[in-house]
Protein backbone atom coordinates (compact mmCIF):
# COMPACT_ATOMS: atom_id res chain seq x y z
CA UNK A 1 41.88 -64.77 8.47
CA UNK A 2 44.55 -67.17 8.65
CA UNK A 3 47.84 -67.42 6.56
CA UNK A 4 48.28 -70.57 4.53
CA UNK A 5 51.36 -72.32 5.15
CA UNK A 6 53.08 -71.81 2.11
CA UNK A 7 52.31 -68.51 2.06
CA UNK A 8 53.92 -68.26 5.51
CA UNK A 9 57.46 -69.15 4.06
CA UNK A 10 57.40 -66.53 1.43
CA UNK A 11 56.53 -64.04 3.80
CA UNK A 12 59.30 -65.16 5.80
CA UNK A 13 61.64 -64.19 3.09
CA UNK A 14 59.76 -60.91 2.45
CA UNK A 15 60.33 -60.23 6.49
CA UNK A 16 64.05 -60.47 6.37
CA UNK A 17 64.40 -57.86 3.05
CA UNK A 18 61.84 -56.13 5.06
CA UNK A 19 64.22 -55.70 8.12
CA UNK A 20 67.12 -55.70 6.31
CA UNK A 21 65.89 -51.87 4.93
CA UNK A 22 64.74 -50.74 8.48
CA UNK A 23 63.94 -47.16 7.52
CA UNK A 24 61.42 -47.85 4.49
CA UNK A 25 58.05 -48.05 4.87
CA UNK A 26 56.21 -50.67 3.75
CA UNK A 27 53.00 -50.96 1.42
CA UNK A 28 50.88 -54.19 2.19
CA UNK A 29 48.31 -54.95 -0.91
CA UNK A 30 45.32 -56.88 -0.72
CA UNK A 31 44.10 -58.86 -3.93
CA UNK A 32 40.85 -60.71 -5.12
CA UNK A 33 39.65 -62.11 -8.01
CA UNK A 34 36.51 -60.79 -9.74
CA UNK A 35 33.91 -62.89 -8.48
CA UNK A 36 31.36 -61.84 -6.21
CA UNK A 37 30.41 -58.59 -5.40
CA UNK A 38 32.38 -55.66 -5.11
CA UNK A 39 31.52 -55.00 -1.44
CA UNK A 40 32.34 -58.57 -0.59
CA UNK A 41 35.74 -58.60 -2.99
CA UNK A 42 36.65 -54.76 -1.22
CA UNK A 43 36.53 -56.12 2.17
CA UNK A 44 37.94 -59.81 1.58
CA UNK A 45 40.91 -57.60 0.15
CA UNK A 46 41.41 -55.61 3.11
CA UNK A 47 41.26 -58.83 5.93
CA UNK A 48 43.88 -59.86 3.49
CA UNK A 49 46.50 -56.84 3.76
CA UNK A 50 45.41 -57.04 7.42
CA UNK A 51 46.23 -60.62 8.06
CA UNK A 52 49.59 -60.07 6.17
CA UNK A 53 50.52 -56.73 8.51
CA UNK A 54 49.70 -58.81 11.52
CA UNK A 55 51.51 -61.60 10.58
CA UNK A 56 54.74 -59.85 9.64
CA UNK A 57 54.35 -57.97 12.96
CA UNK A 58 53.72 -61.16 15.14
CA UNK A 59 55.70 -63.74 13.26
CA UNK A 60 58.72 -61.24 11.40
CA UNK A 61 59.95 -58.86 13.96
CA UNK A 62 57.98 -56.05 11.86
CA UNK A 63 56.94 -52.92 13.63
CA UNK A 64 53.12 -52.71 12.26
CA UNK A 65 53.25 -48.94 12.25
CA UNK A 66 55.81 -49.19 9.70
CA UNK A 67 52.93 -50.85 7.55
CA UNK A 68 50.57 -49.38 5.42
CA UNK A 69 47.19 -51.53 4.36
CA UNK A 70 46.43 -51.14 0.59
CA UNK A 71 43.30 -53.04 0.02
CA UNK A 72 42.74 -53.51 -3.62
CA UNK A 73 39.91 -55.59 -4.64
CA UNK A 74 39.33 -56.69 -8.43
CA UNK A 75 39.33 -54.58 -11.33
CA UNK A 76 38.54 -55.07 -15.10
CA UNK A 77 41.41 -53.94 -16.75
CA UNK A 78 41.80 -54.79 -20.79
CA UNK A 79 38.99 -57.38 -20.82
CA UNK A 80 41.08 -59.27 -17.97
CA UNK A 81 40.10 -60.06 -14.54
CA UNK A 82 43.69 -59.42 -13.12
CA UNK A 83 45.81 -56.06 -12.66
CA UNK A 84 48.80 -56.62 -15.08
CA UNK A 85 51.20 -55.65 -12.64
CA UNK A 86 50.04 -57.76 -9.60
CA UNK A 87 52.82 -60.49 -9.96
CA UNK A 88 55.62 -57.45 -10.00
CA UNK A 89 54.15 -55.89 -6.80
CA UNK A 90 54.34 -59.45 -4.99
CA UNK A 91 57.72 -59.27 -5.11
CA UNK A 92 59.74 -57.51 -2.03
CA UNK A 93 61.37 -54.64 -3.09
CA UNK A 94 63.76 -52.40 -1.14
């Protein structure tokens, strides 16, 4: 799975916060949306946190074993096909 451009620059950004705090570990998240079926959404989500550790390790000076993949594929949550806190877990935090 490839990286889309765009999302290559903000992970370029989340690489130098990421090296910047060289002792924390790091928690990669995969995300879909709700269509399809589960099985399809579970492993779409985890080529996703895969492509993202390799990328940061081949492209951000990341050490992959630093990296942890947390696959998360869709859930309903409050009548919503989204987890609420998605956006806030995007963000690079030290």
């Amino acid at each position: 799975m490839s990286i889309r451009p765009d999302a290559a620059e903000a992970l370029g950004k989340v690489a130098e916060v990421i090296r910047s705090h060289a002792t924390a570990p790091i928690e990669i998240e995969g995300h879909t949306d709700g269509k399809g079926q589960p099985a399809y959404n579970q492993k779409l989500s985890e080529q996703r946190a895969e492509s993202v550790k390799a990328w940061l390790a081949r492209n951000g000076g990341i050490d992959g074993r630093r990296a942890r993949r947390r696959p998360r594929a869709a859930r309903e949550q409050n009548g919503q096909d989204r987890d609420p806190h998605r956006d806030i877990r995007r963000e690079a935090r030290p």
